[in-house]
Protein backbone atom coordinates (compact mmCIF):
# COMPACT_ATOMS: atom_id res chain seq x y z
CA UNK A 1 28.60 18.86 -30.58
CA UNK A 2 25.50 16.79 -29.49
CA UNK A 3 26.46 13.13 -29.10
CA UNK A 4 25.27 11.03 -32.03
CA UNK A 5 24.20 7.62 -31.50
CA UNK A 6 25.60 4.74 -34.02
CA UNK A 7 23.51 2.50 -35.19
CA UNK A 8 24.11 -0.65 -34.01
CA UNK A 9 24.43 0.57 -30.95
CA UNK A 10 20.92 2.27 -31.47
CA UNK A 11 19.56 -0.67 -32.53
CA UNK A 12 21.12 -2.94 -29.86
CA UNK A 13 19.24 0.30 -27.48
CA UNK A 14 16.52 -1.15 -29.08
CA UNK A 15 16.86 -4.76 -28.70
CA UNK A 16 17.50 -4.11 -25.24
CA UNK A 17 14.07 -2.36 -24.34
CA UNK A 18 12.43 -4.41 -26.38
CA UNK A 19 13.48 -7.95 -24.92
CA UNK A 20 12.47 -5.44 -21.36
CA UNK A 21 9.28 -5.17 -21.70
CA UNK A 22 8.50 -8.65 -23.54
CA UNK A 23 10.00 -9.29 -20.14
CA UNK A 24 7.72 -7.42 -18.20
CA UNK A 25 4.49 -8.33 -20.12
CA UNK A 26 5.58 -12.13 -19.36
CA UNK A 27 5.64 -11.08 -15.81
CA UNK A 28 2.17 -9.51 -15.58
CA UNK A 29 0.81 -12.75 -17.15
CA UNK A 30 2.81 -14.97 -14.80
CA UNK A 31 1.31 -12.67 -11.92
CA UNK A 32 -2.40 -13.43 -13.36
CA UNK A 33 -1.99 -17.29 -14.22
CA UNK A 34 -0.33 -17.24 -10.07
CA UNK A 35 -3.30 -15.36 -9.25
CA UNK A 36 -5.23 -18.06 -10.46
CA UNK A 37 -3.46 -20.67 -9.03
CA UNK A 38 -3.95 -19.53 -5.80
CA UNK A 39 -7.97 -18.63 -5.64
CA UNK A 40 -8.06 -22.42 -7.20
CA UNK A 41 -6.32 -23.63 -4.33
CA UNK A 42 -3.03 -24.41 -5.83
CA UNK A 43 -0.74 -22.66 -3.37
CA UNK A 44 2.34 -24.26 -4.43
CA UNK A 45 2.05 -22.87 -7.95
CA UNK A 46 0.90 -19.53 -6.94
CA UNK A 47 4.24 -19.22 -4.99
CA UNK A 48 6.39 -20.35 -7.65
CA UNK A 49 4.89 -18.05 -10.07
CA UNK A 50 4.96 -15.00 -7.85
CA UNK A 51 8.44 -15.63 -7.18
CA UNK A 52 9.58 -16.13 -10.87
CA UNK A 53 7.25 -12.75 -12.11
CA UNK A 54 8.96 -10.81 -8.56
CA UNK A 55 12.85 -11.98 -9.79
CA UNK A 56 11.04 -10.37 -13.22
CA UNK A 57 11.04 -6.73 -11.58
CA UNK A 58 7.16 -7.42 -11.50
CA UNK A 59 6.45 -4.85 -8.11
CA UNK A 60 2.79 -6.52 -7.80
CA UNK A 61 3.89 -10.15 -7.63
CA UNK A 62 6.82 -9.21 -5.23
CA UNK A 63 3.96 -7.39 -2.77
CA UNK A 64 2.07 -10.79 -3.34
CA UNK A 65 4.99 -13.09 -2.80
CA UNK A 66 5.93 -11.23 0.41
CA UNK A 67 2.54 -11.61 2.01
CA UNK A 68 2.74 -15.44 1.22
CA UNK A 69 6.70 -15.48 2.85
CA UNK A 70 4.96 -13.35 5.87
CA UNK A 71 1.89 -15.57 6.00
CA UNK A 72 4.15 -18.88 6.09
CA UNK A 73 2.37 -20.17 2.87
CA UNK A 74 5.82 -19.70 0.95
CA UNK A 75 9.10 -20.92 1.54
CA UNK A 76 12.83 -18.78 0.62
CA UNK A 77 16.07 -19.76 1.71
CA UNK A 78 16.79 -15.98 1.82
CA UNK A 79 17.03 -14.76 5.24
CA UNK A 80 14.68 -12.02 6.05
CA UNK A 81 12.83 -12.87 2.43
CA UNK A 82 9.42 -11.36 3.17
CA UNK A 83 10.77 -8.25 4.22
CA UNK A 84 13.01 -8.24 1.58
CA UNK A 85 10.14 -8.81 -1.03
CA UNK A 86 7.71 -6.45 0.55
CA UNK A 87 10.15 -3.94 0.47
CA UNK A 88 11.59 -4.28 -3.01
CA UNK A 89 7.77 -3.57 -3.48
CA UNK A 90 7.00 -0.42 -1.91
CA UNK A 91 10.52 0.96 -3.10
CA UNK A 92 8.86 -0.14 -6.75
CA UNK A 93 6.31 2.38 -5.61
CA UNK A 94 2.88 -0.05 -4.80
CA UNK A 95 0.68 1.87 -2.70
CA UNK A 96 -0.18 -1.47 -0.81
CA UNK A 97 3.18 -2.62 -0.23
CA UNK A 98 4.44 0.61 1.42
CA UNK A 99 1.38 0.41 3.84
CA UNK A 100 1.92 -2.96 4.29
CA UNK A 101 5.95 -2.07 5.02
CA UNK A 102 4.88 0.56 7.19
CA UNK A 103 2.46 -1.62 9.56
CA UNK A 104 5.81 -3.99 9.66
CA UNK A 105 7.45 -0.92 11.45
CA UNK A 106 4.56 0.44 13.14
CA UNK A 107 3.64 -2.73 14.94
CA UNK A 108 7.35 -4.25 15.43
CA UNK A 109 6.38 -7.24 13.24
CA UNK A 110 9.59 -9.24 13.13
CA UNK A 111 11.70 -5.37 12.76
CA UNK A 112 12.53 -3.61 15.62
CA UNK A 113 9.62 -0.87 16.07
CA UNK A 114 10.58 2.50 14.13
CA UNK A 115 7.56 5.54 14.14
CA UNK A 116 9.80 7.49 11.93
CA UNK A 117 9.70 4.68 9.41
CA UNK A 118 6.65 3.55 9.34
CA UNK A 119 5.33 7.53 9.32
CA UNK A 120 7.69 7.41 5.97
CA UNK A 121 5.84 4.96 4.32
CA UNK A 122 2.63 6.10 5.41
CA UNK A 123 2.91 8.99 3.80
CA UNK A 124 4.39 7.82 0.52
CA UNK A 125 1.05 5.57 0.41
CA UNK A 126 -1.25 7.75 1.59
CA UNK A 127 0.31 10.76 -1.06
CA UNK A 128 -0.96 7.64 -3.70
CA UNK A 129 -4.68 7.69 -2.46
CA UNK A 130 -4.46 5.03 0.11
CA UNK A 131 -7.64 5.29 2.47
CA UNK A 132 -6.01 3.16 4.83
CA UNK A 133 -3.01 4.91 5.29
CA UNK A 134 -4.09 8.09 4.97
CA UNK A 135 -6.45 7.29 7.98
CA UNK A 136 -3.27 5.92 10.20
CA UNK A 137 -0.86 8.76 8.76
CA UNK A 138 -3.35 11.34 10.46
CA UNK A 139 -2.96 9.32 13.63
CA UNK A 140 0.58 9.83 13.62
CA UNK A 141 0.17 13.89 12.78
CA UNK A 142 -2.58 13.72 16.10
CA UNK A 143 -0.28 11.43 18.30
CA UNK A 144 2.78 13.28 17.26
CA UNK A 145 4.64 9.74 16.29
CA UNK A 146 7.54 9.90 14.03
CA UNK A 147 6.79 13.82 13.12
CA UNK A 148 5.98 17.06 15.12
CA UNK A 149 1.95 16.79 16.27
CA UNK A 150 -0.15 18.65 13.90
CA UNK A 151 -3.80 18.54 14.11
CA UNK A 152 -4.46 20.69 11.07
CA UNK A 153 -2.22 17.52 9.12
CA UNK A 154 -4.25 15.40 10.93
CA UNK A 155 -7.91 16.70 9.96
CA UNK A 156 -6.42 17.21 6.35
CA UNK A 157 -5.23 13.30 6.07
CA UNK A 158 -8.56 12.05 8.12
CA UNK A 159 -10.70 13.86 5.43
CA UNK A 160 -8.74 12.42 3.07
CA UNK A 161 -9.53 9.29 4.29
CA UNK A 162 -13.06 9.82 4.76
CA UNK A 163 -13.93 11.28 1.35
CA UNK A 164 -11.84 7.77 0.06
CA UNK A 165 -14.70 5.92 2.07
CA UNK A 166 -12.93 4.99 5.02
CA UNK A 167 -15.55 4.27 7.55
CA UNK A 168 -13.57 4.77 11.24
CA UNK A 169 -12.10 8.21 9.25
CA UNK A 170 -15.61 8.98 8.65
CA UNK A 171 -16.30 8.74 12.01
CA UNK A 172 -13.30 10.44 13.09
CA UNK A 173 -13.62 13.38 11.22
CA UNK A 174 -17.72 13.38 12.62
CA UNK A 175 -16.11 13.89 16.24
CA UNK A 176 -13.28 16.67 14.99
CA UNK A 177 -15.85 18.82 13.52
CA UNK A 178 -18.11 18.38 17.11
CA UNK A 179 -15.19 19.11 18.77
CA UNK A 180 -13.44 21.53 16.70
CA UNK A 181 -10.03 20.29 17.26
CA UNK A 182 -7.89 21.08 14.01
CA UNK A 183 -10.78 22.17 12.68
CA UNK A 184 -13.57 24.98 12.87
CA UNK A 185 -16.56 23.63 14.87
CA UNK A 186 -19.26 22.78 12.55
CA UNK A 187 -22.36 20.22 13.79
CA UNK A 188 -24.24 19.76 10.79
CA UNK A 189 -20.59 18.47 8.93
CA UNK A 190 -20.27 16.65 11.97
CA UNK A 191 -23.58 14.93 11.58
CA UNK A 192 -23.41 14.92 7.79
CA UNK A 193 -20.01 12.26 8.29
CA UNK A 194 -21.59 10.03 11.29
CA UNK A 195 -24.50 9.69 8.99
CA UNK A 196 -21.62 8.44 5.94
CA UNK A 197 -20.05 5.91 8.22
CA UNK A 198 -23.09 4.53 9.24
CA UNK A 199 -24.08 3.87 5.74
CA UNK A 200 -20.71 2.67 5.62
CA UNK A 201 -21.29 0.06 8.55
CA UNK A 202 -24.31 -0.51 7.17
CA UNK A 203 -23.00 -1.47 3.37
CA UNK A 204 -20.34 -3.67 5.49
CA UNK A 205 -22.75 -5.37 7.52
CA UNK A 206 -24.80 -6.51 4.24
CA UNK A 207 -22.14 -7.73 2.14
CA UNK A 208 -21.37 -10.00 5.67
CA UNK A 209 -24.46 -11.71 5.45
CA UNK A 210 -24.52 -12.14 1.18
């Protein structure tokens, strides 16, 4: 017999999810007022309020708190708080937090150096659309770091990267397709991409001098 729900207990359910997300919509608001704080100038604010909206559950203030812990512009008497943060973030599933927790690894930034992990959280980023990631994920597949070399993985996450509008992807896939390595030799895709990342460059180079 299906299992009824009483309802006071439904209602308490209710209460419950309820008080949740009033919880969570608090925390999104603390997140823009921190925001705020912080392009004013007001770093001490910003931090508090990222903190309080991060103890929240709030995955975007804890990426945003961690970068201030990492960039010494925030203070915790947690040990290890910025990794902590960051990854409490990408676990939460932001696609900038698990790159940014996968550079930690990658470079040996205050962790001891891991390929396998950082190819982890590559790829959970770059499966979410992240250019950046997707670009350093098919490194990994062409190096063979942290998982078997594969240069049709690598073409497949470089293109990915390059249709995103990542401009050294764009130029990496331009040299695969001269070279055919991963990939079937084809010169006019080759010079269609070198011609995208130098209107890439070129769109770079403009907004430098506005």
């Amino acid at each position: 017999m299906p299992e009824r729900i009483s309802r006071p207990l439904a209602a308490c359910a209710l209460a419950v999810v309820a008080t949740a997300a009033l919880a969570q919509s608090g925390a999104a608001m603390s997140v823009d007022a921190a925001l705020s704080a912080y392009d004013s100038g007001r770093i001490d604010e910003a931090a508090q309020r990222f903190e309080s909206a991060a103890r929240a559950g709030n995955r975007l203030a804890q990426y945003h708190y961690a970068m201030m812990l990492r960039e010494g512009t925030a203070a915790s008497a947690e040990s290890n708080a910025a990794w902590r943060w960051l990854r409490r973030a990408a676990e939460a599933g932001l696609p900038q937090a698990q790159y940014e927790f996968a550079r930690l690894y990658d470079n040996g930034e205050k962790v001891r150096p891991s390929q396998r992990t950082a190819y982890h959280w590559y790829r959970r980023a770059a499966e979410q659309g992240h250019a950046a990631a997707q670009f350093r994920l098919a490194g990994f597949y062409q190096d063979g770091r942290g998982v078997a070399a594969d240069a049709e993985m690598a073409w497949r996450w470089i293109r990915a990267a390059a249709k995103a509008g990542h401009r050294d992807a764009q130029a990496a896939l331009a040299v695969l397709y001269e070279s055919g390595r991963g990939v079937e030799r084809n010169l006019d895709q080759a010079a269609r991409w070198r011609a995208e990342a130098a209107g890439a460059e070129d769109v770079r180079r403009d907004a430098r001098r506005d």
